[in-house]
PDB file of N, CA and C in Angstrom:
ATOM      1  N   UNK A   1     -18.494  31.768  62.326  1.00  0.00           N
ATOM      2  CA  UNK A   1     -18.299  33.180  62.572  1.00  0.00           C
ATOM      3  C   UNK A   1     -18.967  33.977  61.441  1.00  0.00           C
ATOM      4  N   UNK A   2     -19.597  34.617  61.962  1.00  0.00           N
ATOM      5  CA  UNK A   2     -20.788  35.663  60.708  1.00  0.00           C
ATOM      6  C   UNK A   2     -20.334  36.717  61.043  1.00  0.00           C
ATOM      7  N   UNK A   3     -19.933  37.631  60.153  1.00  0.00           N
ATOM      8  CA  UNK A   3     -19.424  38.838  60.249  1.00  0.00           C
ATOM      9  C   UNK A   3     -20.130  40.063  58.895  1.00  0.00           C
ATOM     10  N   UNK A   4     -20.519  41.072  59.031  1.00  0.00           N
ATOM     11  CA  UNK A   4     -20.981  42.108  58.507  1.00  0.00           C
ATOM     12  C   UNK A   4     -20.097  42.226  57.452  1.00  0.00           C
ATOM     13  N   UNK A   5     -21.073  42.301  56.120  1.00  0.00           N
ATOM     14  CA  UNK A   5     -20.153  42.661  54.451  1.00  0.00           C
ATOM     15  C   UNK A   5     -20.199  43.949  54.892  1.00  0.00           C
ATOM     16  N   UNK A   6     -18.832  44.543  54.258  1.00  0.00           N
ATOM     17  CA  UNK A   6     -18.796  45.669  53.782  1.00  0.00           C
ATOM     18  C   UNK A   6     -20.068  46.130  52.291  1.00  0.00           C
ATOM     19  N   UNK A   7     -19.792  47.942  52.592  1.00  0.00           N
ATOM     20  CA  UNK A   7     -20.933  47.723  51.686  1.00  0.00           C
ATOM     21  C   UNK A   7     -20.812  47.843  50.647  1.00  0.00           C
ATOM     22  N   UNK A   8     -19.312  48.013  49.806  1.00  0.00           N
ATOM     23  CA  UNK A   8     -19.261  46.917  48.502  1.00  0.00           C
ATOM     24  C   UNK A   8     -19.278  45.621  47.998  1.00  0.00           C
ATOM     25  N   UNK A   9     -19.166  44.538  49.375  1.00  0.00           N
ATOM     26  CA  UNK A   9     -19.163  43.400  48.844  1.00  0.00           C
ATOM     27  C   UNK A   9     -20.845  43.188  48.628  1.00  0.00           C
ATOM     28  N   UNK A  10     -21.325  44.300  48.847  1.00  0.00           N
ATOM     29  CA  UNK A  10     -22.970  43.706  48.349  1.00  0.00           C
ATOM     30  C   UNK A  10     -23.553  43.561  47.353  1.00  0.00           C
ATOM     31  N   UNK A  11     -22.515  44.389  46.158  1.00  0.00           N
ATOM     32  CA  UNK A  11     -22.829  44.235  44.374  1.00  0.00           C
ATOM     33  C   UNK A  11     -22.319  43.394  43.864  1.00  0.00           C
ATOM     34  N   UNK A  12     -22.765  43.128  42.906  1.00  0.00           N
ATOM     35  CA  UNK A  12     -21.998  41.912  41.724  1.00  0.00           C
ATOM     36  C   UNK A  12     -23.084  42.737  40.710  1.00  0.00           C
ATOM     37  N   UNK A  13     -22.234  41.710  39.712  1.00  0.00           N
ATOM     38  CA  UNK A  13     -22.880  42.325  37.904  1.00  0.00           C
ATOM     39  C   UNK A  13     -22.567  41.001  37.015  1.00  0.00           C
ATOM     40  N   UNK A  14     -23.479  40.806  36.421  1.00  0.00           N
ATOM     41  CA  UNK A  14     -23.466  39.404  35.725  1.00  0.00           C
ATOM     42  C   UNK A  14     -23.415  39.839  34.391  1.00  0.00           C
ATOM     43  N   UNK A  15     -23.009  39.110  33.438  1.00  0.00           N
ATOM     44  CA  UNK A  15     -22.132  39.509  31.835  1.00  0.00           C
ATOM     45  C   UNK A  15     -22.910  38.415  31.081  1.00  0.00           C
ATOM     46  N   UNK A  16     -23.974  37.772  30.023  1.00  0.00           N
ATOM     47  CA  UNK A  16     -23.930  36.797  29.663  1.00  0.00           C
ATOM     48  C   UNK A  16     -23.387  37.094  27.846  1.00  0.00           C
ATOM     49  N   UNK A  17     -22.102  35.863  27.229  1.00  0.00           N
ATOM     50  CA  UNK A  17     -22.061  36.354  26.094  1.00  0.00           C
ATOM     51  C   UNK A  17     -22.441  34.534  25.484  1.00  0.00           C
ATOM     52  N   UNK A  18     -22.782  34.954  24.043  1.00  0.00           N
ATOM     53  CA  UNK A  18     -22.917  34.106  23.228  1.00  0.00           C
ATOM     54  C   UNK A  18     -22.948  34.537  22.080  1.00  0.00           C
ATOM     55  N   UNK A  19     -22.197  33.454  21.069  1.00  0.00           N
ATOM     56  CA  UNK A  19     -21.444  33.935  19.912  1.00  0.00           C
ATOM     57  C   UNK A  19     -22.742  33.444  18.610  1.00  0.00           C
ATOM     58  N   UNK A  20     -23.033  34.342  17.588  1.00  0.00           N
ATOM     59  CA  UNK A  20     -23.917  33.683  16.523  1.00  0.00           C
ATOM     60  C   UNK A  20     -23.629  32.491  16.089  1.00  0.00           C
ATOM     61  N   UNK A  21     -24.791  31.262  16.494  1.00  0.00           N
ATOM     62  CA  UNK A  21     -23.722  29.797  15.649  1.00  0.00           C
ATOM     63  C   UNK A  21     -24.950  29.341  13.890  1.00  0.00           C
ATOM     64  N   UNK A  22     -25.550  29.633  13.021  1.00  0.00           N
ATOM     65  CA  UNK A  22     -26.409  29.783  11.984  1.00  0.00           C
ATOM     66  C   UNK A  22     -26.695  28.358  12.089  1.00  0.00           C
ATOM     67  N   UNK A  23     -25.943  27.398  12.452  1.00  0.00           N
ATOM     68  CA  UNK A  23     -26.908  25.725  12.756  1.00  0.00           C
ATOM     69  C   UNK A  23     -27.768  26.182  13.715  1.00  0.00           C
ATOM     70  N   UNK A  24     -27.898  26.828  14.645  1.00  0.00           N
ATOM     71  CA  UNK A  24     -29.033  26.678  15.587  1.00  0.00           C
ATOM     72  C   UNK A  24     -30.048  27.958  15.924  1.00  0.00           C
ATOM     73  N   UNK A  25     -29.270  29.175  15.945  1.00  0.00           N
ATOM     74  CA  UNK A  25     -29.858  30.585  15.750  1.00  0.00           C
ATOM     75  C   UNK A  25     -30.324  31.018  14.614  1.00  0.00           C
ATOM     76  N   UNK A  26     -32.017  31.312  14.905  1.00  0.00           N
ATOM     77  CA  UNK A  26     -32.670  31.637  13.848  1.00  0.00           C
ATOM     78  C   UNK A  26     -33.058  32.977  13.518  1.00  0.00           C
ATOM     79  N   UNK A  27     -32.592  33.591  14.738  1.00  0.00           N
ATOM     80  CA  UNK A  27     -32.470  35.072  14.568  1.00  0.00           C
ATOM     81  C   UNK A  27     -31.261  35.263  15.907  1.00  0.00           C
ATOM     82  N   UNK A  28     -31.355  37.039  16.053  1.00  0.00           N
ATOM     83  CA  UNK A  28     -30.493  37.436  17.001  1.00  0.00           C
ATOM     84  C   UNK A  28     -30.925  37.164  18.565  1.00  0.00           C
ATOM     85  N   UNK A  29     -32.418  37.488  18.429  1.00  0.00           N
ATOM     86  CA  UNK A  29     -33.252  36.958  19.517  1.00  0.00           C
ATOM     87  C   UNK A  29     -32.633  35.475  20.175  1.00  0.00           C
ATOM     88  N   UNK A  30     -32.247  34.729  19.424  1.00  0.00           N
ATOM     89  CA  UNK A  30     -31.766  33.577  19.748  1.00  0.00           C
ATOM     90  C   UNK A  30     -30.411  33.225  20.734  1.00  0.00           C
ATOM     91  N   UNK A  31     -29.687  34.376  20.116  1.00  0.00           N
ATOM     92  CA  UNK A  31     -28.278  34.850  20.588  1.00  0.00           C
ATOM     93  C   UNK A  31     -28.190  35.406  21.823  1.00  0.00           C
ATOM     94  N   UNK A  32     -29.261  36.214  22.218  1.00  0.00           N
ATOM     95  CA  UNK A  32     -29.832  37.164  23.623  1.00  0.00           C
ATOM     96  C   UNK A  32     -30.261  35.999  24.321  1.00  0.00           C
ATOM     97  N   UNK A  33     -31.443  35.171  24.197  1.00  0.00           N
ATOM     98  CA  UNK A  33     -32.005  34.409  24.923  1.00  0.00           C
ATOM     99  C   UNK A  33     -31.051  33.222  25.378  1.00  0.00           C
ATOM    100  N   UNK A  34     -29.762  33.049  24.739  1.00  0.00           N
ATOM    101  CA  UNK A  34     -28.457  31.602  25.084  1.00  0.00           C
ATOM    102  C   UNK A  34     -27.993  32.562  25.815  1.00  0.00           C
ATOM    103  N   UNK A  35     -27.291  33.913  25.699  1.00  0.00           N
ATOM    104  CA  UNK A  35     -26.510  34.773  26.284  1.00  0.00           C
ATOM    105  C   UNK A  35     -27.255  35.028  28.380  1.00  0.00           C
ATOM    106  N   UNK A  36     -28.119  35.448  27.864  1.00  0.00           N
ATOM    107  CA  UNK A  36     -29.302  35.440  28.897  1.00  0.00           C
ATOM    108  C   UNK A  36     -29.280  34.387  30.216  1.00  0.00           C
ATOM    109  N   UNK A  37     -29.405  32.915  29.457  1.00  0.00           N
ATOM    110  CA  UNK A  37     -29.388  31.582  30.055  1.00  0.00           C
ATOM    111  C   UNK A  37     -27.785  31.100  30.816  1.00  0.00           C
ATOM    112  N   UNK A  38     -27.080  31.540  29.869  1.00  0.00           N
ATOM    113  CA  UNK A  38     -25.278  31.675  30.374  1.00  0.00           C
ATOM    114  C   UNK A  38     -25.218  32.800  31.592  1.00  0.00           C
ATOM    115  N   UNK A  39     -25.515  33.987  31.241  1.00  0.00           N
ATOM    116  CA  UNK A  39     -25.700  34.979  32.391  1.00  0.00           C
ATOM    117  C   UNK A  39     -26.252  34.305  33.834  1.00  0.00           C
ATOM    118  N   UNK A  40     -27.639  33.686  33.625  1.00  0.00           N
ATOM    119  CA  UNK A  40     -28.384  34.111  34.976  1.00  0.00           C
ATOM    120  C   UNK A  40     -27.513  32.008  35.959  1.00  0.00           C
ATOM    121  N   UNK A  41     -26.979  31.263  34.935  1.00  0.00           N
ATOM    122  CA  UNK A  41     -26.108  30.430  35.265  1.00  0.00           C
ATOM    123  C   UNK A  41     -25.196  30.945  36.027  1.00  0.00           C
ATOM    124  N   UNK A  42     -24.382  31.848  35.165  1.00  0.00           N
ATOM    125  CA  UNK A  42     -22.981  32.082  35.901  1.00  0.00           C
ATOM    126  C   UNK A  42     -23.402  33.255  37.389  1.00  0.00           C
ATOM    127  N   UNK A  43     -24.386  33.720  37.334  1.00  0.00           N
ATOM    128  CA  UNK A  43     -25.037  34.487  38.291  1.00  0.00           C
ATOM    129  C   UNK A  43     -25.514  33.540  39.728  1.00  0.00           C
ATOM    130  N   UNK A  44     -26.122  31.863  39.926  1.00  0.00           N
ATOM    131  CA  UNK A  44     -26.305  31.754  40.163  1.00  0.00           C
ATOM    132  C   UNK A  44     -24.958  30.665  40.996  1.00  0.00           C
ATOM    133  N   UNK A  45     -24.040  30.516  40.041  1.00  0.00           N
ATOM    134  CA  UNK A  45     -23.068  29.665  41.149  1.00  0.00           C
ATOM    135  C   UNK A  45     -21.796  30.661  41.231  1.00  0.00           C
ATOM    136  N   UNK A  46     -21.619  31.744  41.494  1.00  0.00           N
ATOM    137  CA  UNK A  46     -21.565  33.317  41.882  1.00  0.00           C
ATOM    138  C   UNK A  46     -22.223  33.438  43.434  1.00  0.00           C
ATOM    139  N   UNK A  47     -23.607  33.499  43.421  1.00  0.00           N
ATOM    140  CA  UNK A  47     -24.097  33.667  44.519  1.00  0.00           C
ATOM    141  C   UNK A  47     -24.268  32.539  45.557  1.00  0.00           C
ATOM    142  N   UNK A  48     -23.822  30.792  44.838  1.00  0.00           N
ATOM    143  CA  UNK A  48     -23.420  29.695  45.518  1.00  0.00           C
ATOM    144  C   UNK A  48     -22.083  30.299  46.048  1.00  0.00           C
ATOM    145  N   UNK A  49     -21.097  30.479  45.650  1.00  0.00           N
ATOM    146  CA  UNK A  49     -19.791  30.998  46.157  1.00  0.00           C
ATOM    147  C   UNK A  49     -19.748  31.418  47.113  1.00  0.00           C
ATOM    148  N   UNK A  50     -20.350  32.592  47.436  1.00  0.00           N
ATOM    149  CA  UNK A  50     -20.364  33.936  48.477  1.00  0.00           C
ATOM    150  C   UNK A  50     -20.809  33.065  49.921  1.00  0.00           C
ATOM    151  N   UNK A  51     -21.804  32.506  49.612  1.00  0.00           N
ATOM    152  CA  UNK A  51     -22.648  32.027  51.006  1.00  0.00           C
ATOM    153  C   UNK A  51     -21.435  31.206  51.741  1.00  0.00           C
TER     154      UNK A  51
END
């Protein structure tokens, strides 16, 4: 049964965080680009869910 989303269930918003760890981040850039990688993850079994 396929039925029509409403037209809020058509947004989502993805959050990625990651904490400074100085063993492995060599700048902040480093911190964005893990944060980034966590984001577009949790974004993608998010949009596994829905289907």
């Amino acid at each position: 049964m396929i039925t029509e989303r409403q037209e809020w269930e058509k947004y989502s918003a993805a959050v990625g965080m990651a904490v400074y760890d100085s063993d492995i981040d060599k700048s902040i850039n480093d911190v964005f680009k893990r944060a980034d990688e966590l984001m577009y993850k949790d974004k993608q079994k998010s949009k596994m869910g829905r289907k």
